[in-house]
Protein backbone atom coordinates (compact mmCIF):
# COMPACT_ATOMS: atom_id res chain seq x y z
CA UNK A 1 15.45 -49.84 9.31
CA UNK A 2 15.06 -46.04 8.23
CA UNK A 3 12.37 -44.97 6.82
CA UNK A 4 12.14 -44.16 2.98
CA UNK A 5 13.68 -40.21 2.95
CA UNK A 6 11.22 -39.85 -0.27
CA UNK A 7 7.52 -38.76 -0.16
CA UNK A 8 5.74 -39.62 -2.95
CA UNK A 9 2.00 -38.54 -3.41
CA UNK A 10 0.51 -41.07 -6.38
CA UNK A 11 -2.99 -41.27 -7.81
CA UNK A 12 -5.00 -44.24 -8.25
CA UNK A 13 -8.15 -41.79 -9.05
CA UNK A 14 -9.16 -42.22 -12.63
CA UNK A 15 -12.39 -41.35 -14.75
CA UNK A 16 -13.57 -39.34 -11.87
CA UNK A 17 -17.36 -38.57 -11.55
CA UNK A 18 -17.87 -35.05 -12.65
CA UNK A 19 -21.56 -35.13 -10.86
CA UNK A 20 -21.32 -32.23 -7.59
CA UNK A 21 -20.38 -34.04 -4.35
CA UNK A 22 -19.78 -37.01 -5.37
CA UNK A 23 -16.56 -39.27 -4.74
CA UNK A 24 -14.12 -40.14 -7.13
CA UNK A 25 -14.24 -44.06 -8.65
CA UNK A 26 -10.74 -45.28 -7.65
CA UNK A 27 -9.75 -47.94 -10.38
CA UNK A 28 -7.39 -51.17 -9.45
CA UNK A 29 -7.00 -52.67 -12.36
CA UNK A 30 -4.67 -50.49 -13.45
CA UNK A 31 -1.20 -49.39 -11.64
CA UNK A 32 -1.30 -45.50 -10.26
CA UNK A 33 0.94 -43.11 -11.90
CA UNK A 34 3.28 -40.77 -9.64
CA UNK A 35 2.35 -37.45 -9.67
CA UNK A 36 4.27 -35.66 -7.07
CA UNK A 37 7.58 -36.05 -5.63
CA UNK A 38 9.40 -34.59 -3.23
CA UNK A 39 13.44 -35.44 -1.36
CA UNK A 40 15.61 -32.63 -1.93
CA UNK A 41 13.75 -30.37 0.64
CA UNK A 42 14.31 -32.97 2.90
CA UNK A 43 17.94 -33.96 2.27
CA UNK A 44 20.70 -31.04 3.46
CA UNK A 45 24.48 -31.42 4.04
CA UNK A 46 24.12 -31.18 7.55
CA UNK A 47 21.75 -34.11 7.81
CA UNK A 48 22.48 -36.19 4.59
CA UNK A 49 20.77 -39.12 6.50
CA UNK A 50 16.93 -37.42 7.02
CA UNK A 51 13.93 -39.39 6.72
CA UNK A 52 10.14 -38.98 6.99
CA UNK A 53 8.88 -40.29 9.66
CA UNK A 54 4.55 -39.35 8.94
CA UNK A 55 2.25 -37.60 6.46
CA UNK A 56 -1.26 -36.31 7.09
CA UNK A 57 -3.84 -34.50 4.26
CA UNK A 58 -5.52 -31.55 5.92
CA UNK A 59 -9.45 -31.84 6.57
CA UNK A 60 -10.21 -29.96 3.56
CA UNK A 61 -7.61 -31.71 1.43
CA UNK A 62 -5.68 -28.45 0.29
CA UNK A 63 -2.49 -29.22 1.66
CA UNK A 64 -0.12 -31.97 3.55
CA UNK A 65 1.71 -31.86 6.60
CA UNK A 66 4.97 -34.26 7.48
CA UNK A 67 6.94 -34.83 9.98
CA UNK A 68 10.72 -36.18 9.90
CA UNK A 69 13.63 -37.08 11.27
CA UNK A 70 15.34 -33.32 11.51
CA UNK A 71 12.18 -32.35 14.06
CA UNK A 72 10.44 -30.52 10.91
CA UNK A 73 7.36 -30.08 10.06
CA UNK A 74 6.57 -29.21 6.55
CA UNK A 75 3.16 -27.94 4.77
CA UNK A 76 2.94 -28.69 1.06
CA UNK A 77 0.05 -26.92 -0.24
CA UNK A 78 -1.44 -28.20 -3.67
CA UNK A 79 -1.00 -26.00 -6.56
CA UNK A 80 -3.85 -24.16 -8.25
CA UNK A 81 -4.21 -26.87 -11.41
CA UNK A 82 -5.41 -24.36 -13.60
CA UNK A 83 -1.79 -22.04 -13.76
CA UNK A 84 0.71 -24.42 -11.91
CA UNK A 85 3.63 -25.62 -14.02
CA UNK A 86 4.49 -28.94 -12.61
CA UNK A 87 7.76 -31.33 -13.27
CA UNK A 88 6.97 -34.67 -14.99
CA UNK A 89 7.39 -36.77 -11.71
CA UNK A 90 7.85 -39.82 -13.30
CA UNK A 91 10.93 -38.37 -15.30
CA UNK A 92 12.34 -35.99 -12.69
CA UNK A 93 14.26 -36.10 -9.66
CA UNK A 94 13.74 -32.72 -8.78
CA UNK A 95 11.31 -31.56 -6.28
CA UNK A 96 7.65 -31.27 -7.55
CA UNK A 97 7.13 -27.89 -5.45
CA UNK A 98 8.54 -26.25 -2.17
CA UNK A 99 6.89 -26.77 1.18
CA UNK A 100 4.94 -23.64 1.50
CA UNK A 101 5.54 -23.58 5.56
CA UNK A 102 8.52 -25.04 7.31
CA UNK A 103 8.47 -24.97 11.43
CA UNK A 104 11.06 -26.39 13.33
CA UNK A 105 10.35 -28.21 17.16
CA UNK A 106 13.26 -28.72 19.71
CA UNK A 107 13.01 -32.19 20.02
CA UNK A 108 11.88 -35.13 17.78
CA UNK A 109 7.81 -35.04 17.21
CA UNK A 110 5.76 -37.82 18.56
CA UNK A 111 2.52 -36.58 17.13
CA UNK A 112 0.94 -34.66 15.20
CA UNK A 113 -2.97 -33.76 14.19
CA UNK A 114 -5.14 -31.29 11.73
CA UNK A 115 -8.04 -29.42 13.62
CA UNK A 116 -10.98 -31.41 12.10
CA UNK A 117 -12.93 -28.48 10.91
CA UNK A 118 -9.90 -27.05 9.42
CA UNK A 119 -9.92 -24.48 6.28
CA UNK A 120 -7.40 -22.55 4.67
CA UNK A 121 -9.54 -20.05 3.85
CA UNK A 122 -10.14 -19.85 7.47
CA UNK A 123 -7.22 -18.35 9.64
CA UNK A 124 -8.98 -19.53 12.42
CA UNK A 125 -9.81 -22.68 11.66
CA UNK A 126 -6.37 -23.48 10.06
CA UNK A 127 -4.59 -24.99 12.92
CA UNK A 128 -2.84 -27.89 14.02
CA UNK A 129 -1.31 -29.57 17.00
CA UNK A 130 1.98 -31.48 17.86
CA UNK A 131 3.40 -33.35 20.84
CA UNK A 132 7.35 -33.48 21.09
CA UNK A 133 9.78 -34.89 23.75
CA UNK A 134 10.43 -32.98 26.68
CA UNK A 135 7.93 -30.11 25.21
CA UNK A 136 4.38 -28.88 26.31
CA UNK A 137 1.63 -29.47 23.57
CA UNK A 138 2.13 -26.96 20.86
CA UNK A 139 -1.10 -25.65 18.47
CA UNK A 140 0.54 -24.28 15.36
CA UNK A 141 -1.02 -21.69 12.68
CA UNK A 142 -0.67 -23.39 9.66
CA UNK A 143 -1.44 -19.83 7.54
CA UNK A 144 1.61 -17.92 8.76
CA UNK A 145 3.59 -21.04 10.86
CA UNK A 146 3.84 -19.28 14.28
CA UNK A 147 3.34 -21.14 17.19
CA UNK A 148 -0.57 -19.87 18.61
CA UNK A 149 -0.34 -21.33 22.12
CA UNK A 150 0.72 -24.49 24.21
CA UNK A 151 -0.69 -27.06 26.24
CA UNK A 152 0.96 -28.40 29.39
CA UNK A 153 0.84 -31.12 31.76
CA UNK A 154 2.89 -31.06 34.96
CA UNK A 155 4.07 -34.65 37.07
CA UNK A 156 3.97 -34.80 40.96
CA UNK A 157 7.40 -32.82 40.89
CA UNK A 158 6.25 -29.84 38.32
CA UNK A 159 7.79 -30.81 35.33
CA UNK A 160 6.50 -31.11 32.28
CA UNK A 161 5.42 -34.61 31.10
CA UNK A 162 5.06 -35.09 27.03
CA UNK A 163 2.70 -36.52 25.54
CA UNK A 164 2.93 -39.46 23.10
CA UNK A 165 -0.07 -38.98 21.54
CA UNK A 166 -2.53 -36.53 20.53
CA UNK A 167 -6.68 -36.17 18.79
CA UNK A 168 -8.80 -33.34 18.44
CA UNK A 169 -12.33 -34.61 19.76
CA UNK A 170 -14.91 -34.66 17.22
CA UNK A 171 -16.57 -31.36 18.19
CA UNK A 172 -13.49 -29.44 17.88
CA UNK A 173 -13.11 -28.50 21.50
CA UNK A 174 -10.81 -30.11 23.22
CA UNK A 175 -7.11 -32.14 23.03
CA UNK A 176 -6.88 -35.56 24.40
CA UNK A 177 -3.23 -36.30 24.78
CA UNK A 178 -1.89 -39.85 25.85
CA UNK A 179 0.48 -40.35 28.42
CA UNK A 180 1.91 -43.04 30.65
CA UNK A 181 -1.21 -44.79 31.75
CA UNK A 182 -3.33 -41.92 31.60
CA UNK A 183 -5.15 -39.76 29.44
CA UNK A 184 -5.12 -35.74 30.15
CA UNK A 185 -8.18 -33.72 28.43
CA UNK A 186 -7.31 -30.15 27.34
CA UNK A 187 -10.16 -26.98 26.79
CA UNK A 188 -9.08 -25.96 23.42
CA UNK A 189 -9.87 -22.53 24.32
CA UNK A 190 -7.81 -22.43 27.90
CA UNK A 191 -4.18 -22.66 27.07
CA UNK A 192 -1.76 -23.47 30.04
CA UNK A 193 -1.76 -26.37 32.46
CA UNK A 194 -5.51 -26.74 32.86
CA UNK A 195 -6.22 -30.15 31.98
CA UNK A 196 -8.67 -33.07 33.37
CA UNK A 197 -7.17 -36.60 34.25
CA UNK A 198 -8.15 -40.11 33.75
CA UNK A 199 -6.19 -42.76 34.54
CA UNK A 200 -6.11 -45.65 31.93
CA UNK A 201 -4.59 -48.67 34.67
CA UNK A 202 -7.86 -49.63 37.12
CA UNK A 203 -6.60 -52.66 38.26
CA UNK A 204 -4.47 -55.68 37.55
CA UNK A 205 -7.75 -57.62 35.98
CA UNK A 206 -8.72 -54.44 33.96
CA UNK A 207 -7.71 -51.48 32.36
CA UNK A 208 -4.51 -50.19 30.16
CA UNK A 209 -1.12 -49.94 31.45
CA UNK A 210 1.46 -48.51 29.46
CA UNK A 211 1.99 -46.27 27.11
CA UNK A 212 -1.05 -44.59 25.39
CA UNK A 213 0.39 -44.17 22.04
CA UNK A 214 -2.41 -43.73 19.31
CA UNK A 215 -6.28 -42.20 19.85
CA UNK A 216 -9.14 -42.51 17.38
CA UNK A 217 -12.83 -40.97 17.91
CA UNK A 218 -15.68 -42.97 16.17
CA UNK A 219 -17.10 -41.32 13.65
CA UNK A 220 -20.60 -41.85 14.19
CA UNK A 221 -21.60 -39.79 17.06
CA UNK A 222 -21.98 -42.65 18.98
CA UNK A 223 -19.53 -40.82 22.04
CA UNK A 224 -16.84 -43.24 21.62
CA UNK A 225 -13.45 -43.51 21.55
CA UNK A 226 -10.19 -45.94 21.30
CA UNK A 227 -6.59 -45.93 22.83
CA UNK A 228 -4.18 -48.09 22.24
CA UNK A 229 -1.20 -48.90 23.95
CA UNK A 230 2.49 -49.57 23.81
CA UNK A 231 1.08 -52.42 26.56
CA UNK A 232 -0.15 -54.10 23.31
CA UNK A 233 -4.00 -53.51 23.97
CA UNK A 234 -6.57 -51.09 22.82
CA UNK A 235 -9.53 -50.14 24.93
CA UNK A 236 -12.69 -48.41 23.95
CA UNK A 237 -14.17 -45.97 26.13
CA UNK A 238 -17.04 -43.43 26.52
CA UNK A 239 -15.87 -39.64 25.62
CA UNK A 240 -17.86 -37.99 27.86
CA UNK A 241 -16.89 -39.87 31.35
CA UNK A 242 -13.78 -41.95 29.92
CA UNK A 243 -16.12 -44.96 31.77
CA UNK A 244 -14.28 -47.79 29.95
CA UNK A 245 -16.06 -50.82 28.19
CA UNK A 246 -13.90 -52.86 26.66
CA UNK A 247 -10.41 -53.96 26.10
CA UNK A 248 -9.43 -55.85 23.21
CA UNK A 249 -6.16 -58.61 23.24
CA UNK A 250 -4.56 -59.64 19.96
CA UNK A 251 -2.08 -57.46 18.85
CA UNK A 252 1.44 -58.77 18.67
CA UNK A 253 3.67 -55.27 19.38
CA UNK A 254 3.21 -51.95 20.62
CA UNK A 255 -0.40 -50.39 19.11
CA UNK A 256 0.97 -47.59 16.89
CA UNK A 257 -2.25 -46.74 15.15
CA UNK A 258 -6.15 -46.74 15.95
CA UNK A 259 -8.46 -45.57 13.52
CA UNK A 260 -12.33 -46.72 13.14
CA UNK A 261 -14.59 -47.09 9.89
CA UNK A 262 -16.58 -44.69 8.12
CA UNK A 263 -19.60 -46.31 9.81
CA UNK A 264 -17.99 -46.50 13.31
CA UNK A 265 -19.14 -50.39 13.66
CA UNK A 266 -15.80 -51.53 12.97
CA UNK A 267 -12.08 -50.66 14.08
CA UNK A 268 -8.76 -51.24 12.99
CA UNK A 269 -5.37 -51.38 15.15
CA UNK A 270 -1.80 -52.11 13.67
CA UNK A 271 1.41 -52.72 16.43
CA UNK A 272 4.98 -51.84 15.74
CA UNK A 273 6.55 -55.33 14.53
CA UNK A 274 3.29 -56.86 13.99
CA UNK A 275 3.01 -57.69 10.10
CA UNK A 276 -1.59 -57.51 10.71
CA UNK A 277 -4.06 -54.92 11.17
CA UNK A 278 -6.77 -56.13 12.98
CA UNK A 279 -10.23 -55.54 12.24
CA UNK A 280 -12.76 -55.33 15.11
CA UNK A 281 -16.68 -55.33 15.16
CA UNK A 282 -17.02 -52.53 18.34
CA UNK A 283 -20.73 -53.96 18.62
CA UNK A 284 -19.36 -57.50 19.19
CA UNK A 285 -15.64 -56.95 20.42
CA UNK A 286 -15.26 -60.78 21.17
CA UNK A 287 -12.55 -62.04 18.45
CA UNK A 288 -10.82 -60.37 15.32
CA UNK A 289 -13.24 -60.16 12.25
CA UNK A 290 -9.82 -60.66 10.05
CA UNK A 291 -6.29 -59.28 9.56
CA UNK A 292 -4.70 -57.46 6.79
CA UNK A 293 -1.00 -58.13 6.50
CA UNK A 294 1.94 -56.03 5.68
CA UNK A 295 5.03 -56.26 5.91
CA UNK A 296 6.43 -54.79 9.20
CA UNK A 297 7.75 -57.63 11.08
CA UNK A 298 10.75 -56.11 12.13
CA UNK A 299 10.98 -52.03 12.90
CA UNK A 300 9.50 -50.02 15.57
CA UNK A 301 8.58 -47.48 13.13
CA UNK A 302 5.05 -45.83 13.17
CA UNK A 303 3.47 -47.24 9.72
CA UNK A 304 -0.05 -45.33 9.28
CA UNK A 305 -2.71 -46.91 7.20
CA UNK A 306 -6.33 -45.02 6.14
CA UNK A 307 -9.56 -45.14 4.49
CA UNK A 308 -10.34 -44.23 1.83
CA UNK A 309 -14.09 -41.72 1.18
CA UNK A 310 -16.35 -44.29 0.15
CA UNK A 311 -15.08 -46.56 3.48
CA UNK A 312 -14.51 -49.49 1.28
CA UNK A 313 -11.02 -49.94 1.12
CA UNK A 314 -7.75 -49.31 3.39
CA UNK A 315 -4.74 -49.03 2.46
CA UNK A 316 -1.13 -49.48 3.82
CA UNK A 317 2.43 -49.64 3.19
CA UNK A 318 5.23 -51.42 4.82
CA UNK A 319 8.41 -52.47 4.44
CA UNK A 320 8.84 -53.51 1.18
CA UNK A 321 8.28 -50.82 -0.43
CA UNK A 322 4.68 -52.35 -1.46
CA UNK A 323 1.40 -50.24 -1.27
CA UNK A 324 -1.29 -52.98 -0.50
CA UNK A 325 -5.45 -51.86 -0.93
CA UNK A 326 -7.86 -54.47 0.73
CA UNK A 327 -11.65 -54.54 0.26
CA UNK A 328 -12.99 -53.94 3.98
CA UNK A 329 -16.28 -55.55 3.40
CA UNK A 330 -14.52 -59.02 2.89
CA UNK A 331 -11.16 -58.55 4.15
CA UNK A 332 -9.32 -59.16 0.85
CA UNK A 333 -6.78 -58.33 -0.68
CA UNK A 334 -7.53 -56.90 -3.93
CA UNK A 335 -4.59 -54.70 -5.29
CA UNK A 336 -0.57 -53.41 -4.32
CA UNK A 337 1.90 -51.54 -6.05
CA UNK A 338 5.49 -51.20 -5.50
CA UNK A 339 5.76 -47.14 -4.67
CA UNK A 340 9.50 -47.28 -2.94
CA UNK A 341 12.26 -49.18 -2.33
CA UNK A 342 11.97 -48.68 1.13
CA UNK A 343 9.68 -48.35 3.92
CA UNK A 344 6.46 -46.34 3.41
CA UNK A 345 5.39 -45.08 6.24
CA UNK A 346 1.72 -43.53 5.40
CA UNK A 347 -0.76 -44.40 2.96
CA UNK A 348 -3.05 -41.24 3.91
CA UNK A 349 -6.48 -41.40 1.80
């Protein structure tokens, strides 16, 4: 199944608290109205049959990035509430804005990620990176769109290997990029083919084998990290040695997305057709604290879920068309809304 071609960006925020610094009350009892929309810019004659394929909010929540089907990347920058002139989204079929950047990669984009100290008031800060088939690792300026530098990795016969995945650490300093049953470590500030090594696949009885398709840092300083694998495990590892501790058994396809809580005591891991995110305690990491569902039994489709400020609830989409928000402190389900008619393939926070 394709994904939905439309990105919608709707808000569940309501009565916000007006007090500095503090996070807005997000309200379930009530459905979320649209407020942007966007599918003409990503519809043309030539490819009548584009789709998104991922959408990420930038660090300091100024702007989104997608990716798609056409091997574009696209910046939508939020306009200035105070003098923008929007179109009633829930009326309209028109485009709510243009993308304010459009770059174009060779091949189709198997990752993408924001610098995590990322400002657009900062042109040097204001970065991000991408990983595409048969292509080094590309950091793109997301102020004027031109490529900055790349990233490469080399095989045992010189050619360039892509990656599949791809994380800032949470310092800022260097790219870990996921390959086949290895992870390569770049200096942010030494382009080229300069790169450290660690292989994922120890032995039969331990490590990862396949593909390492998704990486997540914890949060919480604590100097570790997750991978998960296309070999249907994730594994948890120090940052600073890649010693690994622990690998964790459970998911039914491919892991397609890692991402940890607020707190860092907890992680979550969804697989391509696997209709559950799992929920692990990293201080435990003996058995599944629960499972969300949604519905992605059947495509191979990245579906990204996230977290929302306050850590309390993650949400996710699938292939119904249904948004669905669960309360991570008991694993329930507490509200969904139908925001396509096709698959949603983010749900960023």
């Amino acid at each position: 199944m394709e994904a939905e071609e439309e990105l919608q960006v709707a808000s569940p925020i309501q009565n916000c608290v007006s007090t500095d610094y503090s996070l807005p009350r997000l309200r379930f009892d009530v459905p979320p109205h649209r407020t942007y929309h966007f599918r003409n810019q990503f519809i043309t004659p030539s490819n009548p049959n584009n789709f998104l394929k991922a959408v990420k909010w930038s660090p300091d929540g100024s702007c989104f990035l997608t990716t798609s089907d056409d091997n574009t990347l696209r910046i939508f920058t939020l306009p200035d509430s105070e003098t923008a002139t929007l179109l009633d989204a829930s009326q309209s079929d028109d485009d709510s804005f243009a993308a304010s950047l459009v770059m174009s990669e060779g091949e189709p984009i198997h990752d993408f990620c924001w610098y995590p100290y990322m400002s657009a008031s900062d042109p040097v800060t204001n970065v991000f990176a991408t990983t595409t088939r048969d292509h080094p690792i590309h950091l793109w300026d997301a102020t004027s769109g031109q490529l900055r530098c790349t990233y490469r990795a080399y095989d045992n016969m010189d050619e360039i290997t892509t990656a599949f995945s791809v994380a800032f650490n949470p310092a800022g300093t260097k790219i870990f990029a996921g390959y086949n049953k290895c992870i390569r470590m770049f200096d942010l500030h030494r382009p080229g083919r300069d790169f450290e090594l660690y292989s994922t696949a120890k032995d039969k009885k331990e490590g990862q084998t396949g593909i390492i398709s998704a990486i997540a840092f914890s949060p919480s300083h604590t100097g570790m990290l997750a991978l998960g694998s296309y070999s249907q495990t994730t594994g948890i590892y120090r940052e600073d040695n890649m010693e690994l501790l622990y690998v964790l058994h459970g998911q039914e396809g491919g892991i397609t997305h890692v991402q940890f809580s607020r707190d860092g005591n907890y992680l979550y891991t969804g697989g391509r057709k696997d209709p559950y995110i799992l929920c692990w305690d990293v201080r435990k990491a003996v058995d599944c604290v629960f499972k969300l569902y949604r519905s992605s039994e059947s495509t191979n489709q990245r579906i990204l879920f996230d977290i929302d400020p306050s850590g309390q609830h993650l949400g996710t989409g699938g292939q119904d068309g249904l948004v669905h928000i669960y309360n991570l402190q008991t694993g329930q389900w507490v509200s969904g809304f139908q925001a396509a008619l096709g698959l949603i393939i983010a749900t960023p926070a």
